[in-house]
PDB file of N, CA and C in Angstrom:
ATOM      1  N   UNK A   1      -1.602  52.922  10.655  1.00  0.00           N
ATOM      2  CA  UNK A   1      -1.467  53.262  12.057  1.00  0.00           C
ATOM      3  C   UNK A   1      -0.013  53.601  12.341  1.00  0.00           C
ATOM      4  N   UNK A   2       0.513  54.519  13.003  1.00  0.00           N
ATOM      5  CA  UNK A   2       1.422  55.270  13.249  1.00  0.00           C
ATOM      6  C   UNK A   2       1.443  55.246  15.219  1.00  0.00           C
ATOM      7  N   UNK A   3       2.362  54.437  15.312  1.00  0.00           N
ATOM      8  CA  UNK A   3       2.290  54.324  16.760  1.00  0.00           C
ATOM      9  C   UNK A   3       3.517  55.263  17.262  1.00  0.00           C
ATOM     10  N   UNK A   4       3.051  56.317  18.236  1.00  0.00           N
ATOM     11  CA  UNK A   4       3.836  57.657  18.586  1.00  0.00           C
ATOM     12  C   UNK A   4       4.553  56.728  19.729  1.00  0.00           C
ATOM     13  N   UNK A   5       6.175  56.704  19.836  1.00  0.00           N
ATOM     14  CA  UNK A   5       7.270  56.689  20.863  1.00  0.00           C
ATOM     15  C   UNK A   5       7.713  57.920  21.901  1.00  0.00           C
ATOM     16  N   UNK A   6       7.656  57.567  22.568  1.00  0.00           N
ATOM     17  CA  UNK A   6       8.699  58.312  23.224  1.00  0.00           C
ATOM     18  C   UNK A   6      10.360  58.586  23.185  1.00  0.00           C
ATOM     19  N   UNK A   7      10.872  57.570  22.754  1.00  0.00           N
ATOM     20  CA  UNK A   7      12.258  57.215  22.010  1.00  0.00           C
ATOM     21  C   UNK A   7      12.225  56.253  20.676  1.00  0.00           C
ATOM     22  N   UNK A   8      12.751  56.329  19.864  1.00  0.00           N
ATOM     23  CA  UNK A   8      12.440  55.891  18.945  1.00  0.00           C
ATOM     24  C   UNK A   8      13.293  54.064  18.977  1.00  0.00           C
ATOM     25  N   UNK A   9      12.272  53.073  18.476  1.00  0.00           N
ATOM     26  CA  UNK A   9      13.035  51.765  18.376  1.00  0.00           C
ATOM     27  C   UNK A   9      14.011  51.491  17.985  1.00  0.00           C
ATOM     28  N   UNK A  10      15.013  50.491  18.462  1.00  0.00           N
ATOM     29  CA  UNK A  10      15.904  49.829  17.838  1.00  0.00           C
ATOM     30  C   UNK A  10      15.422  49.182  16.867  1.00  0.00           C
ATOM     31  N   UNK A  11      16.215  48.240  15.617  1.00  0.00           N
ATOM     32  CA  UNK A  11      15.267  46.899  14.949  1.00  0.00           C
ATOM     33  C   UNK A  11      15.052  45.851  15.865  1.00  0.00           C
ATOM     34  N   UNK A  12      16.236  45.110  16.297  1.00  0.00           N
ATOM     35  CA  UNK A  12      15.757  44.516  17.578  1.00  0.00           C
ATOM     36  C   UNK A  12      14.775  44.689  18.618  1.00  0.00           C
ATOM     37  N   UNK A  13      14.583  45.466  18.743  1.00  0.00           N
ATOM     38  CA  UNK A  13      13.203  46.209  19.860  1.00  0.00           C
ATOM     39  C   UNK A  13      12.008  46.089  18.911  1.00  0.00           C
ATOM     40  N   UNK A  14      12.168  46.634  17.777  1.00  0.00           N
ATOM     41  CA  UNK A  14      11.081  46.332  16.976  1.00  0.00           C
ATOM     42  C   UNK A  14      10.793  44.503  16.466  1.00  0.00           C
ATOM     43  N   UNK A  15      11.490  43.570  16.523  1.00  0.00           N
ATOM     44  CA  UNK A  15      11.788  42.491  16.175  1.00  0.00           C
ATOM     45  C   UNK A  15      11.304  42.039  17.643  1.00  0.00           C
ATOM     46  N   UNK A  16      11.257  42.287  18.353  1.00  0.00           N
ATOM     47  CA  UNK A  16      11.245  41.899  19.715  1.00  0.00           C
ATOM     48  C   UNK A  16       9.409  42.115  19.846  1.00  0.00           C
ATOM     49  N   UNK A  17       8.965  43.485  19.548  1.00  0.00           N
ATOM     50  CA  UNK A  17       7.394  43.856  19.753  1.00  0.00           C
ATOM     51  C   UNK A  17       6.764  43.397  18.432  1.00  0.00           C
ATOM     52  N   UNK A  18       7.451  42.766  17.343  1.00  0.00           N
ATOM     53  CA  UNK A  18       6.541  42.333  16.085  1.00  0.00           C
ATOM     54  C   UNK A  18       5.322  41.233  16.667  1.00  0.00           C
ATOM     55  N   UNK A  19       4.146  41.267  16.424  1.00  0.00           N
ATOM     56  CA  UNK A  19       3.061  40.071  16.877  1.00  0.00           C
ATOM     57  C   UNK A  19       3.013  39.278  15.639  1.00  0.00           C
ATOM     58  N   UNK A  20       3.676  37.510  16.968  1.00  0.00           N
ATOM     59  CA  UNK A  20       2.881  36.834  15.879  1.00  0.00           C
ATOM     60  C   UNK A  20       1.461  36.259  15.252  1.00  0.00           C
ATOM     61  N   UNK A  21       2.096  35.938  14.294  1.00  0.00           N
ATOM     62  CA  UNK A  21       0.225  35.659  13.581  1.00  0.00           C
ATOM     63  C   UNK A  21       0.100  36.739  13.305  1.00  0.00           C
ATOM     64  N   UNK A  22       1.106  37.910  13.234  1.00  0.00           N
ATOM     65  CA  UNK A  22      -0.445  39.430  12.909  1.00  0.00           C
ATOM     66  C   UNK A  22      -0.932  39.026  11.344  1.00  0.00           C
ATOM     67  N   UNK A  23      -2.385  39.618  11.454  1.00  0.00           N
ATOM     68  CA  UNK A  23      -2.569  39.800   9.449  1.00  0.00           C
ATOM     69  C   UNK A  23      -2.263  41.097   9.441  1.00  0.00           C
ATOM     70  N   UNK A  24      -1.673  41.737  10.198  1.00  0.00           N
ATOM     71  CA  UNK A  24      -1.272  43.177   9.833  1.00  0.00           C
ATOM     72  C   UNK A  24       0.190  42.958   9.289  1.00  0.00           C
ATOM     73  N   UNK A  25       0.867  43.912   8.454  1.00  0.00           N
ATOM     74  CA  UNK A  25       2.478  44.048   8.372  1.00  0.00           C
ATOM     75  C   UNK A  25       2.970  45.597   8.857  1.00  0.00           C
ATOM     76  N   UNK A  26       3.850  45.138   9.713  1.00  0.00           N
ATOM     77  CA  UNK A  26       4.405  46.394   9.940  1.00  0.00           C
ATOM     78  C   UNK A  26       5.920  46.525   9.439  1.00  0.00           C
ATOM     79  N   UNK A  27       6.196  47.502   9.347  1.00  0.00           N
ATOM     80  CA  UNK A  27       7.703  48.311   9.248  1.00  0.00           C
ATOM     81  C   UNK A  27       8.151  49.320  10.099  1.00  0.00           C
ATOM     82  N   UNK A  28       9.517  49.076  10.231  1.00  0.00           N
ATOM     83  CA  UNK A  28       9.882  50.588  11.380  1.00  0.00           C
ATOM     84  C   UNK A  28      10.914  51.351  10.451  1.00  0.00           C
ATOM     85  N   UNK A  29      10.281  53.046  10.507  1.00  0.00           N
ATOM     86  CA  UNK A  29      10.868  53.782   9.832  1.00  0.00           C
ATOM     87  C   UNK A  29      11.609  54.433  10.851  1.00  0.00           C
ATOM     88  N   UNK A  30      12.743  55.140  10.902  1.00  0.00           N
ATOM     89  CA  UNK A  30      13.529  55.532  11.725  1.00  0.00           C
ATOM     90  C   UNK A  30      13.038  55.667  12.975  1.00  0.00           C
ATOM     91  N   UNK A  31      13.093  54.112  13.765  1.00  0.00           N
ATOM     92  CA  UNK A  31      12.716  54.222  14.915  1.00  0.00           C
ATOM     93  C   UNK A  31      11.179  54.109  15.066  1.00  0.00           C
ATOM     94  N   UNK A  32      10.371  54.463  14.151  1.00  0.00           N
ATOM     95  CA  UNK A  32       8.606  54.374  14.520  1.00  0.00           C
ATOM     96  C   UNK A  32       8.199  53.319  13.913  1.00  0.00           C
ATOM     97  N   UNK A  33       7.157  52.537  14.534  1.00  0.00           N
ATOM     98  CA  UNK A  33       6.488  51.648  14.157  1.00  0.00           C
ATOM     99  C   UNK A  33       5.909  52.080  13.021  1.00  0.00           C
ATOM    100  N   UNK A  34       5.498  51.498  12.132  1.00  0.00           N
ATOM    101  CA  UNK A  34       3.973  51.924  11.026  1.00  0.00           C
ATOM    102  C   UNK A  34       3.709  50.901  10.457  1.00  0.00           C
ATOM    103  N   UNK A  35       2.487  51.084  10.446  1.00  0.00           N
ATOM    104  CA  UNK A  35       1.298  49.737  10.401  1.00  0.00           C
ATOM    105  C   UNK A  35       0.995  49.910   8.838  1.00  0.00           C
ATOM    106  N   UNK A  36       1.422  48.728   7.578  1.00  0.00           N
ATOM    107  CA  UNK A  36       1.773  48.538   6.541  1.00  0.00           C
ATOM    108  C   UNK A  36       0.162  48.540   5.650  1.00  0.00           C
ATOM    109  N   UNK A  37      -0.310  48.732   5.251  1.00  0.00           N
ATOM    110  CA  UNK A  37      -1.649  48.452   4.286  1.00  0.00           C
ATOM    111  C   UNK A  37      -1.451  47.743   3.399  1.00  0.00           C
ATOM    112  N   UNK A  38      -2.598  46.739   3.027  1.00  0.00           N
ATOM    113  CA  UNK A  38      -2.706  45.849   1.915  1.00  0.00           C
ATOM    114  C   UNK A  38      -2.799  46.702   0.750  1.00  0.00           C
ATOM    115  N   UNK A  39      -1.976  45.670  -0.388  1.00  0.00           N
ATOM    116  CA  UNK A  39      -1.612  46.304  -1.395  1.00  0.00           C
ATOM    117  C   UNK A  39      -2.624  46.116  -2.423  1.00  0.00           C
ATOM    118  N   UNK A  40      -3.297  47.042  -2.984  1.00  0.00           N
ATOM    119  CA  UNK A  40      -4.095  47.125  -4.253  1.00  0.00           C
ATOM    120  C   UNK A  40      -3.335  46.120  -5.572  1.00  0.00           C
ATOM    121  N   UNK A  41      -4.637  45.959  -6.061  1.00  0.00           N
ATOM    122  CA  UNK A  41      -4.411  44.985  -7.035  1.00  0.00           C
ATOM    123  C   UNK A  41      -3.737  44.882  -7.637  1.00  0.00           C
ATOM    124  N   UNK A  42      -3.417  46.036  -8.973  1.00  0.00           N
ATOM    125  CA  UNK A  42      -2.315  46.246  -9.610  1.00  0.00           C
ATOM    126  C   UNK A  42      -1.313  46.243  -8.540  1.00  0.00           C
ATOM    127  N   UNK A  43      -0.708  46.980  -7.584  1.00  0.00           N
ATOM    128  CA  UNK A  43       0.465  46.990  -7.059  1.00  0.00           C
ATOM    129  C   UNK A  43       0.351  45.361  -6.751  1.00  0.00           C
ATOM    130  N   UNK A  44       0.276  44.387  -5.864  1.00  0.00           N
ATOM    131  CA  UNK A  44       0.351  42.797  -5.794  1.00  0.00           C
ATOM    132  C   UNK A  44       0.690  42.385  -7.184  1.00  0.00           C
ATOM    133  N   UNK A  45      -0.294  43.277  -8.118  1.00  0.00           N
ATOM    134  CA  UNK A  45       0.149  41.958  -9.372  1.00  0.00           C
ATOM    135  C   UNK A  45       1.733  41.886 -10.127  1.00  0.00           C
ATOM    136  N   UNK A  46       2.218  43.842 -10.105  1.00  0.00           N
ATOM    137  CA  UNK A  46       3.454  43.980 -10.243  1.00  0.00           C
ATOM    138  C   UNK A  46       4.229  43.410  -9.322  1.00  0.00           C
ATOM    139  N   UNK A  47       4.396  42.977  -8.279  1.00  0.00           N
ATOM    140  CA  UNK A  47       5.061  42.506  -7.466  1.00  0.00           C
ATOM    141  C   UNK A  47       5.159  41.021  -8.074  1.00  0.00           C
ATOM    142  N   UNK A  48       4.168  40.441  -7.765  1.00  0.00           N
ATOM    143  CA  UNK A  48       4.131  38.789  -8.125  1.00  0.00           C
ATOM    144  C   UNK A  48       4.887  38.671  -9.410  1.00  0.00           C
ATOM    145  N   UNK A  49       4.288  39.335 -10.711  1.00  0.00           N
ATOM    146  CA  UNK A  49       4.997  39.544 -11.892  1.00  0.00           C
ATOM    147  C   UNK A  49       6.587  39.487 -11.757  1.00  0.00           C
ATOM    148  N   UNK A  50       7.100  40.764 -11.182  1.00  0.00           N
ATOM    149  CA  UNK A  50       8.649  40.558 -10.443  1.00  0.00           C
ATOM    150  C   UNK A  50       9.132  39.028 -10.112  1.00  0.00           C
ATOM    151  N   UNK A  51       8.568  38.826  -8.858  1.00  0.00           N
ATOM    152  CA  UNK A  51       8.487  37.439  -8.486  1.00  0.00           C
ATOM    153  C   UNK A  51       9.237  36.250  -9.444  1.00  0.00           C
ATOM    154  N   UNK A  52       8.055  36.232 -10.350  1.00  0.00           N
ATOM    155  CA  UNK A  52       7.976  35.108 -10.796  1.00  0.00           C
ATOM    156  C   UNK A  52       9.252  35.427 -11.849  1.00  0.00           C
ATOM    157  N   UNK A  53       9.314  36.673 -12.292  1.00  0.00           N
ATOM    158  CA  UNK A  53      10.296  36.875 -13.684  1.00  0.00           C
ATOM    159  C   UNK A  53      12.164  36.426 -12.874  1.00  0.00           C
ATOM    160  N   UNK A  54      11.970  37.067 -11.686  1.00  0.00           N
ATOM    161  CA  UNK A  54      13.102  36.509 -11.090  1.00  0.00           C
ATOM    162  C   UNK A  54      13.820  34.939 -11.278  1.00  0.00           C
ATOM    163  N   UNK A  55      12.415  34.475 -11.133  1.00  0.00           N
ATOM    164  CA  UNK A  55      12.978  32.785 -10.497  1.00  0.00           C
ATOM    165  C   UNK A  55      13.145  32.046 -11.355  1.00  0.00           C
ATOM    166  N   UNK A  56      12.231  32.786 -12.974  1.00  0.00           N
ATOM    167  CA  UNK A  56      12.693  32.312 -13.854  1.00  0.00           C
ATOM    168  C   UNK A  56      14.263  32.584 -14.450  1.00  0.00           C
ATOM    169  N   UNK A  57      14.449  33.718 -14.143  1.00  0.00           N
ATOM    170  CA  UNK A  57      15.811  34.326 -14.655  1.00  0.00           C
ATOM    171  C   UNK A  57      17.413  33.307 -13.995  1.00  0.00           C
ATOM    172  N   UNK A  58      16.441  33.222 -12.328  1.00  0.00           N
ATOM    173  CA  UNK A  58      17.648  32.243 -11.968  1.00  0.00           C
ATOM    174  C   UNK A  58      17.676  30.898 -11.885  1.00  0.00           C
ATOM    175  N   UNK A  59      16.632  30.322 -12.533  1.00  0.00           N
ATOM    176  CA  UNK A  59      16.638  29.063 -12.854  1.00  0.00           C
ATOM    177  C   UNK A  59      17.706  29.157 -14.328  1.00  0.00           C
ATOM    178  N   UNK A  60      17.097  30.085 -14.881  1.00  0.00           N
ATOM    179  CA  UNK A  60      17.347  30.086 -16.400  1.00  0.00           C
ATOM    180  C   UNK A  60      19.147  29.922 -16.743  1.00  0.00           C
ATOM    181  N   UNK A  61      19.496  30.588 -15.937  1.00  0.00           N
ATOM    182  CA  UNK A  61      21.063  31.153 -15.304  1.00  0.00           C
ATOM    183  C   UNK A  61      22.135  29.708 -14.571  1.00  0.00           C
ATOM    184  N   UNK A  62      20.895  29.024 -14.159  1.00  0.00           N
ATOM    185  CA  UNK A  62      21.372  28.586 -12.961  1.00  0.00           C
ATOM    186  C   UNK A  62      22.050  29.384 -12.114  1.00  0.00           C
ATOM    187  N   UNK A  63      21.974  29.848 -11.133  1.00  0.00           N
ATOM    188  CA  UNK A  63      22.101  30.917 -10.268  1.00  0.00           C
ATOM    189  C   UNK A  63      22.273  30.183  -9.090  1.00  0.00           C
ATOM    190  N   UNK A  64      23.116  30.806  -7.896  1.00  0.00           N
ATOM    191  CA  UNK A  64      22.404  30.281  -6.768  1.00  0.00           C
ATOM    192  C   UNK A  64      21.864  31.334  -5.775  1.00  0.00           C
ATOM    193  N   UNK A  65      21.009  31.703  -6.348  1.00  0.00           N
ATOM    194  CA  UNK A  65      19.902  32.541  -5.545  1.00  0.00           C
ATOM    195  C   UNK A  65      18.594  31.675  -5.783  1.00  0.00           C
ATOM    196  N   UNK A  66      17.994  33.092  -4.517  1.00  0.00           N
ATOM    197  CA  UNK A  66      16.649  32.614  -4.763  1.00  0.00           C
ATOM    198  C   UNK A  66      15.771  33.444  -4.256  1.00  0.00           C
ATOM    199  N   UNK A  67      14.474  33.523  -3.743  1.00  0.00           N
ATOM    200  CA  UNK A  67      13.747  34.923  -3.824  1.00  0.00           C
ATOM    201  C   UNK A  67      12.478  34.262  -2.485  1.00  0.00           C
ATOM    202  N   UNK A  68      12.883  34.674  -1.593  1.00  0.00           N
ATOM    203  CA  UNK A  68      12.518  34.301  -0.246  1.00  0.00           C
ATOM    204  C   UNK A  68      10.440  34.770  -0.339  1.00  0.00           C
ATOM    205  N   UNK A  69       9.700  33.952   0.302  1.00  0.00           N
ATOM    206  CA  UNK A  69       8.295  34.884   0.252  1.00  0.00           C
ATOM    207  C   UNK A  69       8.402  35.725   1.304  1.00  0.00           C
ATOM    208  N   UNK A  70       9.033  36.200   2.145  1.00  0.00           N
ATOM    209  CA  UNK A  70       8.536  36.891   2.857  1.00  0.00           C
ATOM    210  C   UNK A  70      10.166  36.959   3.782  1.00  0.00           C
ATOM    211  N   UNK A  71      10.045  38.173   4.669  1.00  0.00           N
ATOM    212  CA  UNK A  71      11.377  38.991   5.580  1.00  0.00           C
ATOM    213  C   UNK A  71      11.444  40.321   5.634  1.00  0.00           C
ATOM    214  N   UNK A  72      12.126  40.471   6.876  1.00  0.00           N
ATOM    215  CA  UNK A  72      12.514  41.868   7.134  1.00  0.00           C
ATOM    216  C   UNK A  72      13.781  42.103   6.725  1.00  0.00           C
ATOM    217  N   UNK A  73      14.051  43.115   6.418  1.00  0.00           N
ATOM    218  CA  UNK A  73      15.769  43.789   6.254  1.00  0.00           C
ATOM    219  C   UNK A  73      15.938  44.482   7.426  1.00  0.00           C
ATOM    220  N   UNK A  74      17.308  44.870   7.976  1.00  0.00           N
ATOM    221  CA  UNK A  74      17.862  45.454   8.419  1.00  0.00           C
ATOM    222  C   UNK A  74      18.168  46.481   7.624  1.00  0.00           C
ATOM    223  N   UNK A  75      17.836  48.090   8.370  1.00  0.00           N
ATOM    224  CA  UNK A  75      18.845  48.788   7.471  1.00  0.00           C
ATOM    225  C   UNK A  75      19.835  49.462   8.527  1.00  0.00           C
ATOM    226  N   UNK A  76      20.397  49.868   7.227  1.00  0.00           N
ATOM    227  CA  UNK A  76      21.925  50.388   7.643  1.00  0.00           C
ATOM    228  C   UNK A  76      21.983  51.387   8.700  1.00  0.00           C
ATOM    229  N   UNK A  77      21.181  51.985   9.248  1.00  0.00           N
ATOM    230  CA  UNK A  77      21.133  53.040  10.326  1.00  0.00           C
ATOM    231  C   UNK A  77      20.716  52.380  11.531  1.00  0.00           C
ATOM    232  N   UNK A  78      19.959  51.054  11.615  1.00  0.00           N
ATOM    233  CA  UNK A  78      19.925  50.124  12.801  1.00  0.00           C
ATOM    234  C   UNK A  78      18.357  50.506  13.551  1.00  0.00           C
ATOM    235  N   UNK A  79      17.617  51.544  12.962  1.00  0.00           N
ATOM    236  CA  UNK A  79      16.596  52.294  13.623  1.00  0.00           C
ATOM    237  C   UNK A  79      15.712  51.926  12.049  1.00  0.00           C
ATOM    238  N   UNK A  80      16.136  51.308  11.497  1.00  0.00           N
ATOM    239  CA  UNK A  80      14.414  50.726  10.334  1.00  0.00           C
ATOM    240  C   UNK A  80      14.589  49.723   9.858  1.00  0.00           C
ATOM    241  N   UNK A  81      13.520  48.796   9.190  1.00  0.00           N
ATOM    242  CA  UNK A  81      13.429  47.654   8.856  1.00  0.00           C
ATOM    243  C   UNK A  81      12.340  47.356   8.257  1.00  0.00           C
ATOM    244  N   UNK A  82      12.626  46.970   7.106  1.00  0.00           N
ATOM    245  CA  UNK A  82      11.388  46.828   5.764  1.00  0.00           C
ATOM    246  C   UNK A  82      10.841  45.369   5.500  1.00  0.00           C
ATOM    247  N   UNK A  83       9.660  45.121   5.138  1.00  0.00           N
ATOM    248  CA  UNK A  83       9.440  44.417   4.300  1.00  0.00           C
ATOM    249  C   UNK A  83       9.444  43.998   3.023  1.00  0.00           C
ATOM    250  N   UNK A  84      10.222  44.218   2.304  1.00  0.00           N
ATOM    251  CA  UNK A  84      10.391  44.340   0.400  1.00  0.00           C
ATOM    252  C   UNK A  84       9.345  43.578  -0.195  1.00  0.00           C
ATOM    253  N   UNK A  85       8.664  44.243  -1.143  1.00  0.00           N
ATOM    254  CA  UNK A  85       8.103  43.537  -2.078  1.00  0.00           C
ATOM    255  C   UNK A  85       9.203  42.065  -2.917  1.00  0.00           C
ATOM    256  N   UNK A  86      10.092  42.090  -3.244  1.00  0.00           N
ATOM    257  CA  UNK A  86      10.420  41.101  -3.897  1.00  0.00           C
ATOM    258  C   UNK A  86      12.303  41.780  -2.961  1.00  0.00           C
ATOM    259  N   UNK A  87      12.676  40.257  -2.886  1.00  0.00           N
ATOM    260  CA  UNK A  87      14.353  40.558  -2.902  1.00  0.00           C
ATOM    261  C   UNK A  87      15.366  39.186  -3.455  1.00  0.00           C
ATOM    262  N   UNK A  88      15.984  38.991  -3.435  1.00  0.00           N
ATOM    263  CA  UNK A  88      16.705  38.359  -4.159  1.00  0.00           C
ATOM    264  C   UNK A  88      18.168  38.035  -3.328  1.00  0.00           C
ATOM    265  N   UNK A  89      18.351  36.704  -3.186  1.00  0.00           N
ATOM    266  CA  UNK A  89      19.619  36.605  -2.275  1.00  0.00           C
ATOM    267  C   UNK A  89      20.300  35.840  -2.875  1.00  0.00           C
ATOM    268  N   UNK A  90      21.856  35.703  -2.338  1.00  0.00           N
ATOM    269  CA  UNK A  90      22.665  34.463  -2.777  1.00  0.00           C
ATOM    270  C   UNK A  90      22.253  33.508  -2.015  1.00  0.00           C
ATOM    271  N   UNK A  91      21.839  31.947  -2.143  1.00  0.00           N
ATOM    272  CA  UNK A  91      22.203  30.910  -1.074  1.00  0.00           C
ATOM    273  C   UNK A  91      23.256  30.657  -0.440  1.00  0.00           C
ATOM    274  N   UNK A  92      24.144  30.764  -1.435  1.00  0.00           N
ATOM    275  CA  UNK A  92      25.599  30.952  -0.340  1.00  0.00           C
ATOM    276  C   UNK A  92      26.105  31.467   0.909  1.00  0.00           C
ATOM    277  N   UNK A  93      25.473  33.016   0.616  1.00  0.00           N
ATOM    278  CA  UNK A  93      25.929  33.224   1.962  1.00  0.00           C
ATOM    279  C   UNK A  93      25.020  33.489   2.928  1.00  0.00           C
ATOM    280  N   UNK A  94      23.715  32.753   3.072  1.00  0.00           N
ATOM    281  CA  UNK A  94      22.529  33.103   3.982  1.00  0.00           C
ATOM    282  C   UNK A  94      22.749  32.140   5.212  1.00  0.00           C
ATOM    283  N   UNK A  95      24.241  31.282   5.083  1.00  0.00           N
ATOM    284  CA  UNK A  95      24.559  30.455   6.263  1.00  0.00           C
ATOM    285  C   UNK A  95      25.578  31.411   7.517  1.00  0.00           C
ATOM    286  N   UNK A  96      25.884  32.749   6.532  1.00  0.00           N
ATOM    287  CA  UNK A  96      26.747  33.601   7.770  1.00  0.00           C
ATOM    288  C   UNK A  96      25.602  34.614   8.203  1.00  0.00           C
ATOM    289  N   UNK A  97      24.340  34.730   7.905  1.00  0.00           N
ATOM    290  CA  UNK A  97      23.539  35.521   8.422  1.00  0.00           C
ATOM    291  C   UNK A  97      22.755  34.822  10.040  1.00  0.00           C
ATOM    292  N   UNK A  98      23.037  35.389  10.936  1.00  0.00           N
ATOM    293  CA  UNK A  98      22.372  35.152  11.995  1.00  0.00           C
ATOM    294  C   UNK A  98      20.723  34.289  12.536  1.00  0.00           C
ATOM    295  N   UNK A  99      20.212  35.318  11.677  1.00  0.00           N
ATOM    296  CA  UNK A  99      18.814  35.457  12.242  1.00  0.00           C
ATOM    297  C   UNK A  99      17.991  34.975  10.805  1.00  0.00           C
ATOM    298  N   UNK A 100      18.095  34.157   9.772  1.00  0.00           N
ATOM    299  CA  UNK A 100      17.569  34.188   8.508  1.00  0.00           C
ATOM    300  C   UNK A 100      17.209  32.692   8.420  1.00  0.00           C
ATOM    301  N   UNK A 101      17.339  31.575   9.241  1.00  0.00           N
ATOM    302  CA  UNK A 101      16.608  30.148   9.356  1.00  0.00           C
ATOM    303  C   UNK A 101      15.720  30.553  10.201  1.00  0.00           C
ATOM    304  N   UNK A 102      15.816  30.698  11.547  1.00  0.00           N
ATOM    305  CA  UNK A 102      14.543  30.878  12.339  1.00  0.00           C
ATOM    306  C   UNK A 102      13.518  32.043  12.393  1.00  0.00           C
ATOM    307  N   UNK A 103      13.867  33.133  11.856  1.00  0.00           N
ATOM    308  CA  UNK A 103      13.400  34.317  11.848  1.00  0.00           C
ATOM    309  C   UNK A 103      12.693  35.084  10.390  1.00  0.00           C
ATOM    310  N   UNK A 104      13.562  34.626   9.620  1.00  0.00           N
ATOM    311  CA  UNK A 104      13.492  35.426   8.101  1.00  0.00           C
ATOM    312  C   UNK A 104      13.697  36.855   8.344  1.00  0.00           C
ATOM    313  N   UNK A 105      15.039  36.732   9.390  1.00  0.00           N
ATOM    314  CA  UNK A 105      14.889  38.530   9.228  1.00  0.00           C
ATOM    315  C   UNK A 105      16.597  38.582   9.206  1.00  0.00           C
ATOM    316  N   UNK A 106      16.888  39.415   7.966  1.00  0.00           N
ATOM    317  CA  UNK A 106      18.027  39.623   7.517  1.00  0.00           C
ATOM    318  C   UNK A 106      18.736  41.327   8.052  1.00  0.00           C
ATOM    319  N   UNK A 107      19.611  40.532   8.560  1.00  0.00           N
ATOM    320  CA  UNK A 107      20.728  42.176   9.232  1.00  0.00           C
ATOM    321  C   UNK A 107      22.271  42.222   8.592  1.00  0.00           C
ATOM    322  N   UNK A 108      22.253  41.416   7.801  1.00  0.00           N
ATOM    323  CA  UNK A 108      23.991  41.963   6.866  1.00  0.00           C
ATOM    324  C   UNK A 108      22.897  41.755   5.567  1.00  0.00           C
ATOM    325  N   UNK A 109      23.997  42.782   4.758  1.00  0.00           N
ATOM    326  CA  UNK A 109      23.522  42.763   3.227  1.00  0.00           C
ATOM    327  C   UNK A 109      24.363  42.167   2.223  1.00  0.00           C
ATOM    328  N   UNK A 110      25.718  41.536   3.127  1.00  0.00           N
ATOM    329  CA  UNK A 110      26.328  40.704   1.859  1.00  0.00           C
ATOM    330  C   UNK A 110      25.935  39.532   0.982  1.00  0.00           C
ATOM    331  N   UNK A 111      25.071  39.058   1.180  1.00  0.00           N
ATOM    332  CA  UNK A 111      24.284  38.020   0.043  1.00  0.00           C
ATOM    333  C   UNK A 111      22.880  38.725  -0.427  1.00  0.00           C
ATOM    334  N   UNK A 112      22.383  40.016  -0.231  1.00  0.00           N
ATOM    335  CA  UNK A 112      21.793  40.238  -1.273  1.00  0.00           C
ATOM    336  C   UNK A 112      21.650  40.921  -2.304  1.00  0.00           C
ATOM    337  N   UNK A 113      21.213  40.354  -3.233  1.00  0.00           N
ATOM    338  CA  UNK A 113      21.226  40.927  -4.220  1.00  0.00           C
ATOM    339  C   UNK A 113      20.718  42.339  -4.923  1.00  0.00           C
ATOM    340  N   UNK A 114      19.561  41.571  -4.308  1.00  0.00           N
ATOM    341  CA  UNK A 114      18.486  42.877  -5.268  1.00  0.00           C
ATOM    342  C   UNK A 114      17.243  43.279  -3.947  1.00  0.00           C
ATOM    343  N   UNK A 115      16.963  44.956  -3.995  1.00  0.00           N
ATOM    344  CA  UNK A 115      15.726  44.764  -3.063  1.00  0.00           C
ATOM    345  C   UNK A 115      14.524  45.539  -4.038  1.00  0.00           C
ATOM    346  N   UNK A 116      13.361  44.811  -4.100  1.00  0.00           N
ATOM    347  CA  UNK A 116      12.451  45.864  -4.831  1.00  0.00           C
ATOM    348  C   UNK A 116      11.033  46.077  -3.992  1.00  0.00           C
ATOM    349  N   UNK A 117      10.774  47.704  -4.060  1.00  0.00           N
ATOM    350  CA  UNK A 117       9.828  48.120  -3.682  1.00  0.00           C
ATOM    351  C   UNK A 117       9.001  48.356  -4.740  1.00  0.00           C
ATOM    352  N   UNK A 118       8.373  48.315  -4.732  1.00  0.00           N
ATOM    353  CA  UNK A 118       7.015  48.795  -5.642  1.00  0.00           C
ATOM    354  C   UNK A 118       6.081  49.912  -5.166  1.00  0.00           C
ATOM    355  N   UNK A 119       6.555  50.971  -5.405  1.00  0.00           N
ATOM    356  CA  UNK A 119       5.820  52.515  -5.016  1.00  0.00           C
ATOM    357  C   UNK A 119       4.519  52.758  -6.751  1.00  0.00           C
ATOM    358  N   UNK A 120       3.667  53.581  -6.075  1.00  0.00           N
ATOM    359  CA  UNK A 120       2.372  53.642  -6.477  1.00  0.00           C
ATOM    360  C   UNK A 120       2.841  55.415  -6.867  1.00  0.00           C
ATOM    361  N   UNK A 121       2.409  55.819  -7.909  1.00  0.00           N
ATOM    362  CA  UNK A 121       2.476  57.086  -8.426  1.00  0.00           C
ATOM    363  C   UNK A 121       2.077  58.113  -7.581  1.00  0.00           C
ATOM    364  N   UNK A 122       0.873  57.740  -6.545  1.00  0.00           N
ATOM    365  CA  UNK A 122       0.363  59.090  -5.795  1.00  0.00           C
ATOM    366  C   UNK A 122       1.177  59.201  -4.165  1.00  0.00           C
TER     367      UNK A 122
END
């Protein structure tokens, strides 16, 4: 679902109209809402796979990261905001991020690490 604006959202504006409880996921691409689809099997399983190879890597490391289930990003143009399949942060610095205890929604990118999408060939 592709919800048509008249002006296109802020993230905040979009952060502001997100519903909770949805079982839907949405993302805003420059400014437009769009209503996210569940991910086919293989795509979930590559993801989880990711997942898990991560946490082993930073256990393995001792690291101080860690790999959140779920958040929005901020991006850099202030008009979109993703859901990532897998991302990867420092713990360190998720205490100068604003909105990332009560919200899980991240707007600076200096503690993270890694963001991965998982795109489908077609």
């Amino acid at each position: 679902m592709t919800q048509t604006l008249l002006k296109p959202l802020t993230f905040d504006e979009f952060i502001d109209w997100y519903p909770e409880n949805s079982q839907n996921r949405y993302e805003l691409h420059n400014g437009t809402i769009i209503e996210m689809p569940k991910a086919p099997g293989e795509y979930s399983e590559v993801a989880g796979f990711l997942v898990a190879e991560f946490n082993f890597e930073i256990r393995r490391l001792e690291l101080p990261y860690f790999v959140p289930k779920e958040c929005v990003v901020k991006a850099d143009n202030g008009l979109s905001g993703y859901e990532p399949d897998a991302i990867v942060l420092n713990r360190q610095g998720t205490d100068s991020e604003p909105r990332s205890k009560k919200e899980s929604i991240l707007t600076m990118g200096s503690f993270v690490r890694l963001v991965v999408e998982v795109v489908s060939t077609n």
